[in-house]
C-alpha atoms as a PDB file:
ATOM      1  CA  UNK A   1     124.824 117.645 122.671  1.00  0.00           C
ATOM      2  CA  UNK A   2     122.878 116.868 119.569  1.00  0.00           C
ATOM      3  CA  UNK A   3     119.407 116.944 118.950  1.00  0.00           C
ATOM      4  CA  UNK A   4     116.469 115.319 117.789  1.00  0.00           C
ATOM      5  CA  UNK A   5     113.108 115.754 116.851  1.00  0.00           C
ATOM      6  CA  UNK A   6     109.851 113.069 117.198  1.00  0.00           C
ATOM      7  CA  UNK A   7     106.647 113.832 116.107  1.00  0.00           C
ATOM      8  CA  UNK A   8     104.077 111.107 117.692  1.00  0.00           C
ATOM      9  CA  UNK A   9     106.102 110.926 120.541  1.00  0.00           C
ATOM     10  CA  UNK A  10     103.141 110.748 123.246  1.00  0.00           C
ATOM     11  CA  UNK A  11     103.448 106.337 123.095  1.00  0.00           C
ATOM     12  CA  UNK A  12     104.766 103.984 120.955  1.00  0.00           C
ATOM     13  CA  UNK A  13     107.832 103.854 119.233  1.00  0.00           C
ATOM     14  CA  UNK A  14     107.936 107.488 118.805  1.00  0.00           C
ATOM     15  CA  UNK A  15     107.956 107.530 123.233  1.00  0.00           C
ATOM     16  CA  UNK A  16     110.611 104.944 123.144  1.00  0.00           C
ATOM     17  CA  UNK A  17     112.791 107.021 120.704  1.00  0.00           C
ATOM     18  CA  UNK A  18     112.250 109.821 123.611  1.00  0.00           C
ATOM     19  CA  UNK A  19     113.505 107.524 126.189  1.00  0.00           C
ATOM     20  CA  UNK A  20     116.467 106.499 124.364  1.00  0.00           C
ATOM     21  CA  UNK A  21     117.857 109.345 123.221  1.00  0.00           C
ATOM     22  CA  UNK A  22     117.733 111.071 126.699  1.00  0.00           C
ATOM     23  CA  UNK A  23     119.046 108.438 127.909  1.00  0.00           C
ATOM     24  CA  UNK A  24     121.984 108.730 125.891  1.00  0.00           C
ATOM     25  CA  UNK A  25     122.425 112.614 126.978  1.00  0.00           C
ATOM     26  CA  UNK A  26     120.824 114.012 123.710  1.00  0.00           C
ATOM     27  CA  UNK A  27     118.510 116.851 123.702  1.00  0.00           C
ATOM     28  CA  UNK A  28     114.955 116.007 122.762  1.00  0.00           C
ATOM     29  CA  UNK A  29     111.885 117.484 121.423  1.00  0.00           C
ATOM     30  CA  UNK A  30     109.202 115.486 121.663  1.00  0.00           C
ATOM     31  CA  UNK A  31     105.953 116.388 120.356  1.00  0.00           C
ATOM     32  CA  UNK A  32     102.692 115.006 120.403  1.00  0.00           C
ATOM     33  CA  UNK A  33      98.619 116.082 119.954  1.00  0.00           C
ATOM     34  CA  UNK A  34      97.632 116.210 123.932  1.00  0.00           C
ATOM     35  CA  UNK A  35     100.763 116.799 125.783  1.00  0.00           C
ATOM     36  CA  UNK A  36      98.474 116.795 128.991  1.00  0.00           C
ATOM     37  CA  UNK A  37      97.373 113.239 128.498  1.00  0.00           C
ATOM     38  CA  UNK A  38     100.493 111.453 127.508  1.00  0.00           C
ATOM     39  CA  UNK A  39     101.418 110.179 130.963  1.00  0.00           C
ATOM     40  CA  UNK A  40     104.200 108.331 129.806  1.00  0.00           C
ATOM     41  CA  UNK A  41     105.807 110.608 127.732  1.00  0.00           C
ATOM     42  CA  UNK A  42     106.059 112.905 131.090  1.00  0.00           C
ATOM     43  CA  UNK A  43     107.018 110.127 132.862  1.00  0.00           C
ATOM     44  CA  UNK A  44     110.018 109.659 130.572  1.00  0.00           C
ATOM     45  CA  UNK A  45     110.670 113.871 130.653  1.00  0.00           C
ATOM     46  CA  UNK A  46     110.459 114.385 134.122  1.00  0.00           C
ATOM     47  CA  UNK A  47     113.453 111.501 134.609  1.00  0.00           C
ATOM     48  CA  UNK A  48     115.231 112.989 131.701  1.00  0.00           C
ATOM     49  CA  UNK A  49     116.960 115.828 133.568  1.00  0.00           C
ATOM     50  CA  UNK A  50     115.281 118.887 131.576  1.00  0.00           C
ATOM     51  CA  UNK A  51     117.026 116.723 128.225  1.00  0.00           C
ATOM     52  CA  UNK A  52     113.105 116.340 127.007  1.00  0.00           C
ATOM     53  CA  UNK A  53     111.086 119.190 125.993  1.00  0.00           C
ATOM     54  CA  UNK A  54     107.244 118.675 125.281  1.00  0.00           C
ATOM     55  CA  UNK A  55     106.146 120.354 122.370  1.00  0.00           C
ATOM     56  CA  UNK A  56     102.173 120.541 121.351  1.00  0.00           C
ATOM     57  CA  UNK A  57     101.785 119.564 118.292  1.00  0.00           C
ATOM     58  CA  UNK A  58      99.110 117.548 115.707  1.00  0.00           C
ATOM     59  CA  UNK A  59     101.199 117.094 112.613  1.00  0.00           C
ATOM     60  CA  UNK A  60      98.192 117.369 110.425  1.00  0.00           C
ATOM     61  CA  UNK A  61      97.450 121.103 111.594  1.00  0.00           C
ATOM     62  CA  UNK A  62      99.675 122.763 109.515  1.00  0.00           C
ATOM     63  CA  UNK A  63      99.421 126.139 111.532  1.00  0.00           C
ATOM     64  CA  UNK A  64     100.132 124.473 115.000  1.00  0.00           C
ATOM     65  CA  UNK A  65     103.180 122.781 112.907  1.00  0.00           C
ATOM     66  CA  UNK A  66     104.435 126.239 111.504  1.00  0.00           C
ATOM     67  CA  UNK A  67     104.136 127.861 115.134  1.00  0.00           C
ATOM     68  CA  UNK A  68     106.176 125.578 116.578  1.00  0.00           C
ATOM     69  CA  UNK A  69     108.615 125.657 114.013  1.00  0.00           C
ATOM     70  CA  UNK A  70     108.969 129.594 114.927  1.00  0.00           C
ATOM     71  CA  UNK A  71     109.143 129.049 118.570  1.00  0.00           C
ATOM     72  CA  UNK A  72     112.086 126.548 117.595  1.00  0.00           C
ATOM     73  CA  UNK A  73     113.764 128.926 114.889  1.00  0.00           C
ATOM     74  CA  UNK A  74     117.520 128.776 115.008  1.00  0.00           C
ATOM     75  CA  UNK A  75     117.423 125.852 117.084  1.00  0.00           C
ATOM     76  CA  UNK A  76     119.459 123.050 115.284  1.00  0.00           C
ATOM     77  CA  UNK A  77     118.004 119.877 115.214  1.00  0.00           C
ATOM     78  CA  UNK A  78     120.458 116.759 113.834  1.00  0.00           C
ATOM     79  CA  UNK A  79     117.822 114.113 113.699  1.00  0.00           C
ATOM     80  CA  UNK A  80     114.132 114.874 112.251  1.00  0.00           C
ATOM     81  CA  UNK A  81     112.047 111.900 113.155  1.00  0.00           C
ATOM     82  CA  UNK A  82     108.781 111.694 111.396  1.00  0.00           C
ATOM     83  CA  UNK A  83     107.119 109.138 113.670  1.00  0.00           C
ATOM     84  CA  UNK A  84     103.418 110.237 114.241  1.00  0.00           C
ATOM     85  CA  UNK A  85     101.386 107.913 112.107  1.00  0.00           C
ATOM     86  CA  UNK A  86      97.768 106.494 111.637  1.00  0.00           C
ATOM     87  CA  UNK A  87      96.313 102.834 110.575  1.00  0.00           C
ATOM     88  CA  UNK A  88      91.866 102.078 110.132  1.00  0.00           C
ATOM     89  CA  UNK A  89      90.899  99.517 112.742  1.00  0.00           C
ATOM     90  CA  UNK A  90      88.397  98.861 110.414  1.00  0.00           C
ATOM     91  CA  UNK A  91      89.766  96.260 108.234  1.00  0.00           C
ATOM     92  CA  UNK A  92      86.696  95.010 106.445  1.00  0.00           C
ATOM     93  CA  UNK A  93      86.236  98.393 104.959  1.00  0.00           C
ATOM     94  CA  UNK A  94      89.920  98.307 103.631  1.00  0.00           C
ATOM     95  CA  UNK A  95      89.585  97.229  99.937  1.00  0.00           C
ATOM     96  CA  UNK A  96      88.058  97.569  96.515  1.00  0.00           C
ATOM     97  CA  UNK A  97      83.698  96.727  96.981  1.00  0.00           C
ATOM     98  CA  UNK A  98      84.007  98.168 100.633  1.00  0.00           C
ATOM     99  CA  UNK A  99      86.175 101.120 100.773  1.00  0.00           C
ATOM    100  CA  UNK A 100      86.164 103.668 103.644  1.00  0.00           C
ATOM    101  CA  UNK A 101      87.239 106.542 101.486  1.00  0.00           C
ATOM    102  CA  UNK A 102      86.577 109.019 104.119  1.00  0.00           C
ATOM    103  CA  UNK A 103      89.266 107.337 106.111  1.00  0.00           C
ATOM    104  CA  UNK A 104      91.784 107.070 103.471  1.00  0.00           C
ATOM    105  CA  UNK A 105      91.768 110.315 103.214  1.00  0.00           C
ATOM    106  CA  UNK A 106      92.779 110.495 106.826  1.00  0.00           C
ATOM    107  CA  UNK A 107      95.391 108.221 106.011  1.00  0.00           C
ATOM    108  CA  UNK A 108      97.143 110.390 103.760  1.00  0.00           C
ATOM    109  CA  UNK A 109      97.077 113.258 105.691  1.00  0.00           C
ATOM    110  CA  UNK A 110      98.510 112.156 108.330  1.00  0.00           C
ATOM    111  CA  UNK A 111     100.612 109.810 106.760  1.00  0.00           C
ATOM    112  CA  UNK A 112     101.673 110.995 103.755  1.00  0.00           C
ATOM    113  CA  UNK A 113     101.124 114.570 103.680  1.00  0.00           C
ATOM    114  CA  UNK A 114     102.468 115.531 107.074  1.00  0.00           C
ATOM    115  CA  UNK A 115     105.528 114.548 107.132  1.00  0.00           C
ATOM    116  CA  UNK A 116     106.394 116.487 104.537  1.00  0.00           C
ATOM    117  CA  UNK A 117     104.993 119.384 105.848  1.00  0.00           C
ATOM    118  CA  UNK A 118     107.157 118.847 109.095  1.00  0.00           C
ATOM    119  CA  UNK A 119     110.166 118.421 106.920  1.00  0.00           C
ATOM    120  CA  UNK A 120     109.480 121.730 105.284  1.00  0.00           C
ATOM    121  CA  UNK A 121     108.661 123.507 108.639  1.00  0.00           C
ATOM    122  CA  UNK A 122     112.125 122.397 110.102  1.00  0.00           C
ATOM    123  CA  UNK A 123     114.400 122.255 107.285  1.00  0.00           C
ATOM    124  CA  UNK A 124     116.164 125.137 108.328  1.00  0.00           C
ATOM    125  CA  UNK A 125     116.747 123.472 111.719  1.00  0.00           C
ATOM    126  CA  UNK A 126     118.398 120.423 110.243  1.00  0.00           C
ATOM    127  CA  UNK A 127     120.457 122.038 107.823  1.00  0.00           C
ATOM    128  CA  UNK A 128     121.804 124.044 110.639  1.00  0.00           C
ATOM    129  CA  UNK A 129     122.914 120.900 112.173  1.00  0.00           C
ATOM    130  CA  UNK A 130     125.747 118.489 112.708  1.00  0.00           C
ATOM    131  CA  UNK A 131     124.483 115.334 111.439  1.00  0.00           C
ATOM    132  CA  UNK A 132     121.792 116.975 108.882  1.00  0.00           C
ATOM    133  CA  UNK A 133     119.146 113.520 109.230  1.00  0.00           C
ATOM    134  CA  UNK A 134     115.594 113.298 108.081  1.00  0.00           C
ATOM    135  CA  UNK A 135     113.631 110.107 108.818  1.00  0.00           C
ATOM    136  CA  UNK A 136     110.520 108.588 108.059  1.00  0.00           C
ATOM    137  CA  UNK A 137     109.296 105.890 109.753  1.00  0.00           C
ATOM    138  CA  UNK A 138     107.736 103.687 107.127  1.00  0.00           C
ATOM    139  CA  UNK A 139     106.415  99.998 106.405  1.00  0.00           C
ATOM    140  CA  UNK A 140     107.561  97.448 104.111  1.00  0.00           C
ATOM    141  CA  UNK A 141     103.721  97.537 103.518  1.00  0.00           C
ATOM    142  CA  UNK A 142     104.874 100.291 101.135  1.00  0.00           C
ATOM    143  CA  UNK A 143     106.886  98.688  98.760  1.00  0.00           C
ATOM    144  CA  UNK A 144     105.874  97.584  95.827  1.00  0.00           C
ATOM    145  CA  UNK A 145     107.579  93.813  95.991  1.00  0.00           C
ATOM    146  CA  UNK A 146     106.981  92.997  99.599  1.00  0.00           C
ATOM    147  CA  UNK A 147     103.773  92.641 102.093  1.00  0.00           C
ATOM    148  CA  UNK A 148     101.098  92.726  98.727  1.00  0.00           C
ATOM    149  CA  UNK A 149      98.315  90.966 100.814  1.00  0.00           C
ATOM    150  CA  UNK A 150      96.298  91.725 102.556  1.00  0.00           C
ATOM    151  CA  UNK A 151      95.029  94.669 100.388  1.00  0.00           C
ATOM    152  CA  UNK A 152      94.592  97.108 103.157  1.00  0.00           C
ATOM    153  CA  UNK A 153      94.571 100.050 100.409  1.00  0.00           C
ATOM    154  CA  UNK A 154      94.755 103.349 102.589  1.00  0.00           C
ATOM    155  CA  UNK A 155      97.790 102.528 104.591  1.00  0.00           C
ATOM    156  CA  UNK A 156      99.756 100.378 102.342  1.00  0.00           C
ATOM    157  CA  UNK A 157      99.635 103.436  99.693  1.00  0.00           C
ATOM    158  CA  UNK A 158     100.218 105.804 102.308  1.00  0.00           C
ATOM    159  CA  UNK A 159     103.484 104.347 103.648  1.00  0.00           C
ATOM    160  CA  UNK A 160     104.130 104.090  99.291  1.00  0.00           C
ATOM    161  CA  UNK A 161     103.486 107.788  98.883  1.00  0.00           C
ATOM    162  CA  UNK A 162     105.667 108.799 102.265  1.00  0.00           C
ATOM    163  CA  UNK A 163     108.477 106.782 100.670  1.00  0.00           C
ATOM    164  CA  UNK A 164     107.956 108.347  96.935  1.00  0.00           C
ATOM    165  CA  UNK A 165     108.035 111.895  98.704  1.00  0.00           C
ATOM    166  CA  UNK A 166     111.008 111.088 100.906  1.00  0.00           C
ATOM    167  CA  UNK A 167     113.116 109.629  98.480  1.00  0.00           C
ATOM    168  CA  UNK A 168     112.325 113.108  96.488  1.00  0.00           C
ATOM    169  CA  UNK A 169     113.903 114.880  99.455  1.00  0.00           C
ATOM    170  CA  UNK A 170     116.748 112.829  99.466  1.00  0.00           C
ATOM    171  CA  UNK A 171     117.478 114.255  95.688  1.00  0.00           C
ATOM    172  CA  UNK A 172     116.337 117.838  96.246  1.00  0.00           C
ATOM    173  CA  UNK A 173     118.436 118.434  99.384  1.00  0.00           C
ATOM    174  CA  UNK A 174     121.700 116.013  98.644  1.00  0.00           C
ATOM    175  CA  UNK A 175     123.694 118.714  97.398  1.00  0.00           C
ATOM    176  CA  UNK A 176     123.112 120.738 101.199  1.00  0.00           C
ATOM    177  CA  UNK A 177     124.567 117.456 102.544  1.00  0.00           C
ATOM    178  CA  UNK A 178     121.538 116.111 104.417  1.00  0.00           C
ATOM    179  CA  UNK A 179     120.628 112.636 104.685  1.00  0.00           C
ATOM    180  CA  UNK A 180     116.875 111.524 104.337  1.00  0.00           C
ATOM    181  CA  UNK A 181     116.207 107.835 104.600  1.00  0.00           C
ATOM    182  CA  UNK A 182     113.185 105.538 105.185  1.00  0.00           C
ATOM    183  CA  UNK A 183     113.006 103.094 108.365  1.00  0.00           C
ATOM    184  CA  UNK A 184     110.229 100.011 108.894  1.00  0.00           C
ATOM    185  CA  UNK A 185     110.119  99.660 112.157  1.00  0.00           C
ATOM    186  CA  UNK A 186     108.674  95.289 111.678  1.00  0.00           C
ATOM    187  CA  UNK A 187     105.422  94.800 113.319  1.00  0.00           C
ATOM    188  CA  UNK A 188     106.138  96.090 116.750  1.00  0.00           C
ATOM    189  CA  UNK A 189     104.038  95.738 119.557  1.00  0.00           C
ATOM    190  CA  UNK A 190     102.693  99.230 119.489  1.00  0.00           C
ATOM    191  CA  UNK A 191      99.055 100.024 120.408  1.00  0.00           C
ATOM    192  CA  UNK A 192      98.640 100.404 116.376  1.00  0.00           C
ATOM    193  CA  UNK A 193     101.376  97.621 115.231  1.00  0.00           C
ATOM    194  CA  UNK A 194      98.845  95.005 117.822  1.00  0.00           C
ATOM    195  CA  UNK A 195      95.445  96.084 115.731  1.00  0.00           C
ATOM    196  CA  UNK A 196      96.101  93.478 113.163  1.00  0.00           C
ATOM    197  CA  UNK A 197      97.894  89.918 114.239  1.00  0.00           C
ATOM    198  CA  UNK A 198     101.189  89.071 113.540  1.00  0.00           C
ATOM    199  CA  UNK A 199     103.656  91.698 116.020  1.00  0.00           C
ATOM    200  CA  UNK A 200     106.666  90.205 117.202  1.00  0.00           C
ATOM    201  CA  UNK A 201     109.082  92.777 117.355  1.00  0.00           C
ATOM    202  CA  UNK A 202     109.208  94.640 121.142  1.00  0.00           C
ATOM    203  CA  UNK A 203     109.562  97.801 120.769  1.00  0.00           C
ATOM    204  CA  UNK A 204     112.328  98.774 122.716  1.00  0.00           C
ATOM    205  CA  UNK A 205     114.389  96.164 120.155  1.00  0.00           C
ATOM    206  CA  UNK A 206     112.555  98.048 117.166  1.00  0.00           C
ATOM    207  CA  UNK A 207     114.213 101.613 118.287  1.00  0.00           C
ATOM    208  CA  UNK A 208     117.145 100.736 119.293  1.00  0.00           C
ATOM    209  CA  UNK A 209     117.782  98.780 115.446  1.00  0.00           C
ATOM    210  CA  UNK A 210     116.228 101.796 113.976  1.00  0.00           C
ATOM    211  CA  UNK A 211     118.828 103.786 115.906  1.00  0.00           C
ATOM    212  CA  UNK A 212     121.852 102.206 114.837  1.00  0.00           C
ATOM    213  CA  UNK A 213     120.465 102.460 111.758  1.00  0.00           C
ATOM    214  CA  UNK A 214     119.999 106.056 111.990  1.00  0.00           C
ATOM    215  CA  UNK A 215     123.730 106.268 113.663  1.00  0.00           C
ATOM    216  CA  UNK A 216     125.203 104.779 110.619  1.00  0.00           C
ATOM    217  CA  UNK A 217     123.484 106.541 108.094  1.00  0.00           C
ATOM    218  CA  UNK A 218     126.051 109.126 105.531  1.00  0.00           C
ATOM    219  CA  UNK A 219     124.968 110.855 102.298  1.00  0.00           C
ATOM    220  CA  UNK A 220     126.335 107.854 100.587  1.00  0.00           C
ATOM    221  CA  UNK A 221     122.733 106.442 102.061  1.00  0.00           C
ATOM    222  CA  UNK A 222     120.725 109.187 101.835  1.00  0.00           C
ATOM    223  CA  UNK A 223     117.217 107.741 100.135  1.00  0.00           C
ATOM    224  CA  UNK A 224     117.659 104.569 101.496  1.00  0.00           C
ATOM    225  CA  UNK A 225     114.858 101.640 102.892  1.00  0.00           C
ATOM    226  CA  UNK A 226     115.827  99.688 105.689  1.00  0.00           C
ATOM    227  CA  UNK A 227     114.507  97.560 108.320  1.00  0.00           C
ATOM    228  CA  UNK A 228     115.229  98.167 111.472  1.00  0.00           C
ATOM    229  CA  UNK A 229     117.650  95.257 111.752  1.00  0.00           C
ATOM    230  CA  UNK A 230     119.653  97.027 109.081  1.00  0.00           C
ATOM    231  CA  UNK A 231     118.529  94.501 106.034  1.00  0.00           C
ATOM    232  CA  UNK A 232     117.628  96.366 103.340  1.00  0.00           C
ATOM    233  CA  UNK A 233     113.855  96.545 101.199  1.00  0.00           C
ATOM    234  CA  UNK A 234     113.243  97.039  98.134  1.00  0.00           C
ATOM    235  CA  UNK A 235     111.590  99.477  96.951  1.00  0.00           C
END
C-alpha cells in the first residue's frame, strides 16, 4: 500500500487528508505538535485499522523534524504533504503603518521555512517511493496576479515564498523523477480558513479536489499551481 505523509494533521484539512487516505487503505503518517490533545486525529486512527500512525512533531523545530525523519529512515513515503500552516488573527496589525513584525516572522517560519526543511528531512523517503510526490499546500493569496487586497503582508508573502521555494524543488529534483507541485486549498472552513470572512469551501470537498489533484499529478506537472478544483493559478 502506498504512503503518505501530513504535517498539521492534528485538525483541519491536514486531519481530513488523514481520514481519507485511510480510508482508501493507504498507510498514513500523520503528524502534529500535541499528539495527546488532537482528539480527532485519534479518533480518525483508532478507526483506521493500525493504517494511521501518530507522529510528534512541530515542523518549526528542526531537531524534533530530523528525529523523526531517523525513526522513519528507509521508510518510503509516495506522498509528502506539507500541510501544517499558520495565519495572525490580528488583522489590523497586518500592513504597512501597523505591522506586527514579530509575527511575520512567525509566519515565515512556519510557513515558508518549514516546509522546506520537512522536504529536506524526508527526501530520501520519497525518492524511495512509487509515486515520488511533494506537496505544498498553498493560497492563491500567494500569487502575484490574484487575491492583491486585502494587504495582509505576512501570510500573503509567506504562501509567495513557499511557492518560490517549491517551484525550486520542482527544478532541482526533476531529473530523480519526483513531482513537487503547489495546491490552494479555496477558503475552507477550517478553524484558520473561518478567521477572516468569506469560507465557502467544506472541507471534506477541499481534500478530496486536492486529492484528485494530487492523483493526477506526473513529472510533466511537476511545479505546478492549482486549485483544488483542478483550475489552474497563475503564478
Amino acid at each position: 500500500m502506498p504512503t503518505s505523509l501530513i504535517t498539521g494533521a492534528s485538525r483541519g484539512l491536514g486531519c481530513e487528508f488523514t481520514r481519507q487516505y485511510a480510508a482508501d487503505g493507504w498507510d498514513v503518517i500523520a503528524t502534529c505538535r500535541t499528539p495527546d490533545t488532537a482528539s480527532t486525529l485519534i479518533e480518525v486512527a483508532i478507526g483506521a485499522n493500525g493504517r494511521v500512525t501518530i507522529e510528534e512533531m512541530d515542523v518549526t523545530d528542526f531537531s524534533q523534524v530530523d528525529a523523526v525523519a531517523q525513526r522513519l529512515a528507509g521508510k518510503p513515503i509516495d506522498v509528502l504533504i506539507n500541510n501544517a500552516g499558520i495565519v495572525l488573527a490580528d488583522f489590523e496589525h497586518q500592513s504597512v503603518g501597523s505591522m506586527d513584525f514579530d509575527g511575520w516572522l512567525d509566519l515565515l517560519r512556519t510557513n515558508t521555512l518549514a516546509p522546506v526543511k520537512v522536504t529536506e528531512a524526508f527526501l530520501e523517503n520519497v525518492t524511495a517511493s512509487d509515486q515520488k510526490k511533494i506537496v505544498g499546500i498553498s493560497s492563491t493569496v500567494g500569487s502575484m496576479q490574484e487575491m492583491n487586497f486585502p494587504a495582509y503582508y505576512p501570510y500573503a508573502t509567506s504562501k509567495a515564498a513557499l511557492n518560490k521555494a517549491m517551484r525550486l524543488m520542482a527544478e532541482q529534483f526533476g531529473e530523480q523523477g519526483i513531482i513537487v507541485a503547489n495546491l490552494c486549498p479555496g477558503h475552507a472552513k477550517t478553524d484558520m480558513g473561518m478567521m477572516a470572512e468569506g469560507a465557502t469551501v467544506e472541507v471534506i470537498d477541499s481534500v478530496s479536489g486536492m486529492r484528485r489533484v494530487i492523483a493526477d499529478l506526473t513529472i510533466d506537472r511537476t511545479g505546478s499551481f492549482t486549485r483544488y478544483n483542478g483550475e489552474a493559478i497563475a503564478w
